[in-house]
Every structure is written in structure tokens, then in C-alpha cells.
C-alpha atoms as a PDB file:
ATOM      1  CA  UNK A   1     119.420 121.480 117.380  1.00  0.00           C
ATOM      2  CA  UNK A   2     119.115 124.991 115.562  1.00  0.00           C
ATOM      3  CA  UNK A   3     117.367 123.246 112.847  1.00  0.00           C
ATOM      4  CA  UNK A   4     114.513 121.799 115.547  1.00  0.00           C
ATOM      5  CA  UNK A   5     115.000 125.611 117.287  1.00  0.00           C
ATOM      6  CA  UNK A   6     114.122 127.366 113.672  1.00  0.00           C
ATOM      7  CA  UNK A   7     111.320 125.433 112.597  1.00  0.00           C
ATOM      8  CA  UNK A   8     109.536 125.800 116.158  1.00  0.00           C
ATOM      9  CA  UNK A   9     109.798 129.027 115.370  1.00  0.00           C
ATOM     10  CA  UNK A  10     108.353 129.499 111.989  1.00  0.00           C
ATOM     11  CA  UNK A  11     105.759 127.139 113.076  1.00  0.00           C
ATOM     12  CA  UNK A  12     104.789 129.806 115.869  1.00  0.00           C
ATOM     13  CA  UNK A  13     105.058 132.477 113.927  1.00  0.00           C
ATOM     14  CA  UNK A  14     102.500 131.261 111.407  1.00  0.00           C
ATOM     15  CA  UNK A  15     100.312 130.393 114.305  1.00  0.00           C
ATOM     16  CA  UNK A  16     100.590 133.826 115.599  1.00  0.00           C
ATOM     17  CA  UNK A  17      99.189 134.989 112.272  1.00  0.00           C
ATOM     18  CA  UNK A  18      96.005 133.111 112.533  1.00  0.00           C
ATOM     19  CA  UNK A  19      93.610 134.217 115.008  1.00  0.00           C
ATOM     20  CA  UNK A  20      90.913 132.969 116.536  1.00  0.00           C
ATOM     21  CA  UNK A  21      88.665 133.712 113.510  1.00  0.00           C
ATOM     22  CA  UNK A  22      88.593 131.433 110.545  1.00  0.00           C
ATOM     23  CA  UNK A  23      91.210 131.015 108.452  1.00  0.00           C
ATOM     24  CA  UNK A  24      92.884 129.512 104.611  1.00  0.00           C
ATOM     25  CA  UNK A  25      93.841 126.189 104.602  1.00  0.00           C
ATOM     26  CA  UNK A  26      95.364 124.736 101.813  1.00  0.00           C
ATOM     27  CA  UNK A  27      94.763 120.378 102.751  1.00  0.00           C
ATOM     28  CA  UNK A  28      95.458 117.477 100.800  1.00  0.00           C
ATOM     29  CA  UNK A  29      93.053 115.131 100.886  1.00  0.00           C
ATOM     30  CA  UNK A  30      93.220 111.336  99.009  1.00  0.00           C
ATOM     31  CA  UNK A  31      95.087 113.061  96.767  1.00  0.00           C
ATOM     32  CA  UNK A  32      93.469 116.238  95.523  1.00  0.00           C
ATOM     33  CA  UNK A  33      94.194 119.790  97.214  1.00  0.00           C
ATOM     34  CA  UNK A  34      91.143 121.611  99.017  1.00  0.00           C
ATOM     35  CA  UNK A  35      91.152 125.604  99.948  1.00  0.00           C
ATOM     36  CA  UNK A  36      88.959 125.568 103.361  1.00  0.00           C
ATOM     37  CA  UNK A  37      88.150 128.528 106.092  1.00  0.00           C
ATOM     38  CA  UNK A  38      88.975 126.936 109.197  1.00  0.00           C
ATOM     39  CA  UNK A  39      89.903 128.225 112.931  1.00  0.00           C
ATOM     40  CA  UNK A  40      92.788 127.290 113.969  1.00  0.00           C
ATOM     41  CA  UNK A  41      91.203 125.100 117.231  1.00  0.00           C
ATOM     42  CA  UNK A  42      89.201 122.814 114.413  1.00  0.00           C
ATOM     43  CA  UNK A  43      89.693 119.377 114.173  1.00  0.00           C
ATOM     44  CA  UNK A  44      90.978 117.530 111.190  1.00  0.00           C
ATOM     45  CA  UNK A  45      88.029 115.038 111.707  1.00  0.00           C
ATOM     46  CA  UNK A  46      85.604 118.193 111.730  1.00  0.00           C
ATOM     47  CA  UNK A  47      87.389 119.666 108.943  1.00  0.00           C
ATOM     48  CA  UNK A  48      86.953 116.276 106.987  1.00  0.00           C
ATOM     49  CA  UNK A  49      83.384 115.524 107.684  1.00  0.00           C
ATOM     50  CA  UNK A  50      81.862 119.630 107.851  1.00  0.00           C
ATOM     51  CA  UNK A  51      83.643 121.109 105.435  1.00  0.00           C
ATOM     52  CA  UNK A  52      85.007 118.523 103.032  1.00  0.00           C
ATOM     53  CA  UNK A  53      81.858 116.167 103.475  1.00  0.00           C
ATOM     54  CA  UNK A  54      84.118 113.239 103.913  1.00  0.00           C
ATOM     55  CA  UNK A  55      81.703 111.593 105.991  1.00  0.00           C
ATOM     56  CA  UNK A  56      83.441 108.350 106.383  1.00  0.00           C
ATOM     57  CA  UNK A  57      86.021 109.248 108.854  1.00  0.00           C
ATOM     58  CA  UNK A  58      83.540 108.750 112.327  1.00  0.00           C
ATOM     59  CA  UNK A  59      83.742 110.500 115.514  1.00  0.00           C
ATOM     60  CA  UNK A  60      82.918 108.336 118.258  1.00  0.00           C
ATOM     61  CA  UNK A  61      84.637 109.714 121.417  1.00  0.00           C
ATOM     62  CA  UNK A  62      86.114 112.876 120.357  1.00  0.00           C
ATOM     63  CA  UNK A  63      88.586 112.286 123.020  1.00  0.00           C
ATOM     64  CA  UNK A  64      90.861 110.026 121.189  1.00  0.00           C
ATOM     65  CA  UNK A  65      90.210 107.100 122.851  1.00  0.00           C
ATOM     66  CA  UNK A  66      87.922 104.784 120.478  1.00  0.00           C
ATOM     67  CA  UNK A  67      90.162 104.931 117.173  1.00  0.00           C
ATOM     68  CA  UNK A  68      87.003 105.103 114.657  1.00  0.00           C
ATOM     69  CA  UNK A  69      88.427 108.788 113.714  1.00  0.00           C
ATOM     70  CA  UNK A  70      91.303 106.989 112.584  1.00  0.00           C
ATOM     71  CA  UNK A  71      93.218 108.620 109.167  1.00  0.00           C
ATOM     72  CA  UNK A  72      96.772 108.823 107.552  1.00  0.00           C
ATOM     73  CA  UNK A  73      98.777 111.821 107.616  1.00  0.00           C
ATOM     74  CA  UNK A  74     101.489 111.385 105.446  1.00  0.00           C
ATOM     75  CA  UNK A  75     101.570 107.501 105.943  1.00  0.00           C
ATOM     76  CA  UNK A  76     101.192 107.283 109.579  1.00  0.00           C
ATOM     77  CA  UNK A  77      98.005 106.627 111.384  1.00  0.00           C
ATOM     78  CA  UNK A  78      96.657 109.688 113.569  1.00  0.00           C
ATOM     79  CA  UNK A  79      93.222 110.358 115.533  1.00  0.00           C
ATOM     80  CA  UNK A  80      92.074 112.986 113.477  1.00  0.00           C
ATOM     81  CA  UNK A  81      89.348 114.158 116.453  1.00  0.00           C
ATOM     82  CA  UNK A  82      92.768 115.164 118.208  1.00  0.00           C
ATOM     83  CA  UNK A  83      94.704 116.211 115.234  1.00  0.00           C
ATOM     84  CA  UNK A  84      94.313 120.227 113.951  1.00  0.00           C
ATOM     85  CA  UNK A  85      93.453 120.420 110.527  1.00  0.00           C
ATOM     86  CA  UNK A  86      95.804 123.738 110.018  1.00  0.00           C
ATOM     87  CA  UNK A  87      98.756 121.226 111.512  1.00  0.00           C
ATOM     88  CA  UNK A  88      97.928 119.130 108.438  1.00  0.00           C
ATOM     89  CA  UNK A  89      98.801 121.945 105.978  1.00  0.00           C
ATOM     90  CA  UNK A  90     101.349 120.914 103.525  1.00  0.00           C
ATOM     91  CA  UNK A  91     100.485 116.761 104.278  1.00  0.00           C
ATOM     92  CA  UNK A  92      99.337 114.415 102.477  1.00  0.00           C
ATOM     93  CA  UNK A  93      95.551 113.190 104.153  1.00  0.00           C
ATOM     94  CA  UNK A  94      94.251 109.924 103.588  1.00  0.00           C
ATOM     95  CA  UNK A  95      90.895 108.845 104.536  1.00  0.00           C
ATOM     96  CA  UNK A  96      88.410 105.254 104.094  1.00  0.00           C
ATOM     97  CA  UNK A  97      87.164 106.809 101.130  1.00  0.00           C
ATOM     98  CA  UNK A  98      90.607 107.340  99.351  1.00  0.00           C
ATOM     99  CA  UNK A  99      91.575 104.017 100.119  1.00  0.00           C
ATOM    100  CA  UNK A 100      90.072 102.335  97.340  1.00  0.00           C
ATOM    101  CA  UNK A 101      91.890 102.096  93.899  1.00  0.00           C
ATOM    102  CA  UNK A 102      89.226 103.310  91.516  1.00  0.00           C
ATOM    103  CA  UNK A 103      85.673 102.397  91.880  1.00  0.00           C
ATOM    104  CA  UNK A 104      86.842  98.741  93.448  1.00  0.00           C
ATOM    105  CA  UNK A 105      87.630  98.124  97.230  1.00  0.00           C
ATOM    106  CA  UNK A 106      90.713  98.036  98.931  1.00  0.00           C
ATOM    107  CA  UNK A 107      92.052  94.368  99.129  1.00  0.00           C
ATOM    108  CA  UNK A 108      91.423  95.173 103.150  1.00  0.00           C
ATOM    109  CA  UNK A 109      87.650  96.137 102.654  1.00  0.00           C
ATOM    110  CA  UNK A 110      87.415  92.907 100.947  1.00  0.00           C
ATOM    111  CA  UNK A 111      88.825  90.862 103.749  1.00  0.00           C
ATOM    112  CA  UNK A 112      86.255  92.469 105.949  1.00  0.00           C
ATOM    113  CA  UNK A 113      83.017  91.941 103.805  1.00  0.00           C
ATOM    114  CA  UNK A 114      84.200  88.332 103.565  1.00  0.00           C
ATOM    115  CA  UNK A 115      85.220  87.767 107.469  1.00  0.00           C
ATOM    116  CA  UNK A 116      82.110  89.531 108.532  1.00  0.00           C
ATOM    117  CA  UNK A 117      84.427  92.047 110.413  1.00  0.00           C
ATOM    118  CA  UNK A 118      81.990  94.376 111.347  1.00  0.00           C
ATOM    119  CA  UNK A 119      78.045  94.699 112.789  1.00  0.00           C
ATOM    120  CA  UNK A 120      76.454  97.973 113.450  1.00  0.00           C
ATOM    121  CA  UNK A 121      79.442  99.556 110.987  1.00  0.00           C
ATOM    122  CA  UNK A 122      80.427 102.073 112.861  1.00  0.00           C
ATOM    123  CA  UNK A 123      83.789 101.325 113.802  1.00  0.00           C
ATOM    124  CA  UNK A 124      84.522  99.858 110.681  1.00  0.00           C
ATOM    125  CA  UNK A 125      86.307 103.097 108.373  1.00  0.00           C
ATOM    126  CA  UNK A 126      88.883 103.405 111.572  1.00  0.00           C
ATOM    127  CA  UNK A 127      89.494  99.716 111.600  1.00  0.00           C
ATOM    128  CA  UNK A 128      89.992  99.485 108.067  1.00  0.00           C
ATOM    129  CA  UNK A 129      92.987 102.405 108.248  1.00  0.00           C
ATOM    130  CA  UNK A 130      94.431 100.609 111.115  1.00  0.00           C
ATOM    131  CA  UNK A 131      94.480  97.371 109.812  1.00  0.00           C
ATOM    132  CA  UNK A 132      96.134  98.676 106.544  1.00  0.00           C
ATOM    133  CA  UNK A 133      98.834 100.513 108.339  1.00  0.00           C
ATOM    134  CA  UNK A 134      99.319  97.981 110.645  1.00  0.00           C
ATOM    135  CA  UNK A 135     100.371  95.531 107.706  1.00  0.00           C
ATOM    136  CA  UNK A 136     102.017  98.013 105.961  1.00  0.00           C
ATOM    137  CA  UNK A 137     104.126  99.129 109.309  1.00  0.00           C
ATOM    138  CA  UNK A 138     105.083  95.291 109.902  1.00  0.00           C
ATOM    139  CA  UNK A 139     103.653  94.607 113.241  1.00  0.00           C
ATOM    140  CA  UNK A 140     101.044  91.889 111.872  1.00  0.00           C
ATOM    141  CA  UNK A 141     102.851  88.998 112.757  1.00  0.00           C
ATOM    142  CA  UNK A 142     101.106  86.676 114.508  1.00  0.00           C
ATOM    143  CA  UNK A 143      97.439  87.328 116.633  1.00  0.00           C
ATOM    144  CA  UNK A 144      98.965  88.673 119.368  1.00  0.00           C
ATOM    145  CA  UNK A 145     100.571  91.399 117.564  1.00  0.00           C
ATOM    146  CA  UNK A 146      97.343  92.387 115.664  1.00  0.00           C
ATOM    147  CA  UNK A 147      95.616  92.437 119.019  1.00  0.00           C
ATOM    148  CA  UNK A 148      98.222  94.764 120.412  1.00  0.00           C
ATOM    149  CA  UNK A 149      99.088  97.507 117.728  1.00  0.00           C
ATOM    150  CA  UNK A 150      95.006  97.576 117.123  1.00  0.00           C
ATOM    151  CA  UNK A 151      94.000  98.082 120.995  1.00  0.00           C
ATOM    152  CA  UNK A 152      93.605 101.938 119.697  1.00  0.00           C
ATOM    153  CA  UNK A 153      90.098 100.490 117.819  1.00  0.00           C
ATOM    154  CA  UNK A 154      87.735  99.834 119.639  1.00  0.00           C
ATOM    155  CA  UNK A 155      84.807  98.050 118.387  1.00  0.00           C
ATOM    156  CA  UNK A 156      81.560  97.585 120.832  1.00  0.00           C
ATOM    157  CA  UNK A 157      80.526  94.814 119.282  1.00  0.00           C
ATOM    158  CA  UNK A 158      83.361  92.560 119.615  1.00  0.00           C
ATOM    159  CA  UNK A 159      83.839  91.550 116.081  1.00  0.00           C
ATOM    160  CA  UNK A 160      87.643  91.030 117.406  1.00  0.00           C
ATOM    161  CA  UNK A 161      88.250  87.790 116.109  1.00  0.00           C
ATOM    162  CA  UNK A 162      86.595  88.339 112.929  1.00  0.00           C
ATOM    163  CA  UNK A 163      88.929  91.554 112.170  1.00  0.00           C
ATOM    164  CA  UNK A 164      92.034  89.574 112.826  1.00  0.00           C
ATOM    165  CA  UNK A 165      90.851  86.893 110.362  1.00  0.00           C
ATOM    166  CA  UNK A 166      90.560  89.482 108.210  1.00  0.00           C
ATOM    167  CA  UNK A 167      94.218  91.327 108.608  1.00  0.00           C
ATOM    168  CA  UNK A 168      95.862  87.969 108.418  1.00  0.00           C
ATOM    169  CA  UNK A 169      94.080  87.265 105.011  1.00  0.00           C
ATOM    170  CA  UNK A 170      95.196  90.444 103.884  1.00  0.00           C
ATOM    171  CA  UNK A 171      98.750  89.882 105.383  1.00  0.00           C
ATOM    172  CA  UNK A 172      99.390  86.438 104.581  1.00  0.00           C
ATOM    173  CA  UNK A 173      98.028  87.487 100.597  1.00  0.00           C
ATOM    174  CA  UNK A 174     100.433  90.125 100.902  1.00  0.00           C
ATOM    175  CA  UNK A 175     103.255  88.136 102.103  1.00  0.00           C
END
């Protein structure tokens, strides 16, 4: 409990430093460290796409409700129109375009290209970070799973069935 008390505490006293103007960020992003001037009410999915010109992240509602924001912070899927980029400080960010091993695509981007997962695109980068964590967090068991720990993405076009035939490729390869 003192532990949970202390760090809520340094946490608001760093806050407290930062104004309202802009101010240093030191984020990791796909792996390499980036100094930015950000205020402290900026997005991480501004912050990616404004200042980093990561322009693959998408923002679609800005509300968190459509999941095509969708990045890693240390591992875990987050909405980055919902997540502060200064709250990030310190984590490891990963976004669709640090997915990728090298110049070839993620096993995942494969499985979409191939399943025709996708139509106008748009949804696609927040799908793709999904579906990876989904596998990797083990709830890809069987359709209805998929269907349930992906009802964050929304796609408009209804390429549902073709994004599940693409996780379980990846899964069952994975297996």
C-alpha cells in the first residue's frame, strides 16, 4: 500500500511540473527513443501521427470507441486517441509500422493480404495490433473468442469473417 501511495505521488508531482504549455518528452517508439515538445493534454495518437509522423496509427473516433488507434504500450494493447503521450514516458511504444521484422511483413499482415481482411483500409493498422496481441495474449481459441476480445475494432465494412480467417491462420501457424 505505501508503495501504490508513493508512486501516486511522484507521478503527481511530475505532473505538477508540467504546465499547460508544451513540454520534453522522452518516448520510445518501435524501438528507437524520440525527444518531443508536447502538452501534457496531447494524445499519444496525436503525438504519433503530428509530431513523430507515424501516420499509420488512424484516428477514427477519437473517443475510443472504434479501435483503429489501436497501439502497444509495453506489450499490452491501448487506444492511443485516449492514452497521454507524457503517461507513455519511460514505455516501450509499438505501432503498425514497427511491427514488421525488417523490410518484410509481419506473419499477421500476411494473413490479411491473403484473406482479403480489409476494403477501404482504414481500419486495418488497429486490426492488425489487435489481432497480434490477441494471439499473443491467448484468447484466440476458437471464432467465438476472436469475435469477442476483437469487438474493440470496428471495421465498417464488415470484413469480419475475413479477419478471423486471417487470425486463425496466424494462430493455428503459430500453434
Amino acid at each position: 500500500m505505501d508503495l501504490e501511495i508513493s508512486v501516486a505521488v511522484s507521478a503527481d508531482s511530475r505532473a505538477a511540473s508540467r504546465g499547460p504549455g508544451s513540454a520534453p518528452a522522452a518516448l520510445t517508439v518501435n524501438g528507437a527513443t524520440y525527444l518531443v515538445a508536447v502538452e501534457p493534454r496531447v494524445s499519444l495518437l496525436d503525438t504519433l501521427r503530428e509530431h513523430l509522423d507515424l501516420t499509420g496509427t488512424k484516428k477514427g473516433c477519437d473517443q475510443g470507441t472504434c479501435g483503429a488507434c489501436t497501439v502497444w504500450v509495453d506489450g499490452r494493447r491501448v487506444l492511443s486517441c485516449l492514452t497521454l503521450a507524457l503517461s507513455c514516458e519511460g514505455h516501450d511504444v509499438t505501432t503498425i509500422e514497427g511491427l514488421s521484422d525488417g523490410a518484410g511483413l509481419h506473419p499477421m499482415q500476411k494473413a490479411f493480404i491473403k484473406h482479403d481482411a480489409f476494403q477501404c483500409g482504414y481500419c486495418t493498422p488497429g486490426q492488425i495490433m489487435s489481432a497480434v496481441a490477441l494471439i499473443a495474449e491467448g484468447n484466440a481459441g476458437t471464432d467465438a473468442d476472436i469475435a469477442e476480445y476483437m469487438s474493440g475494432n470496428i471495421c465498417r465494412c464488415a470484413a469480419y469473417p475475413n479477419i478471423r480467417a486471417a487470425i486463425r491462420e496466424v494462430r493455428d501457424a503459430t500453434a
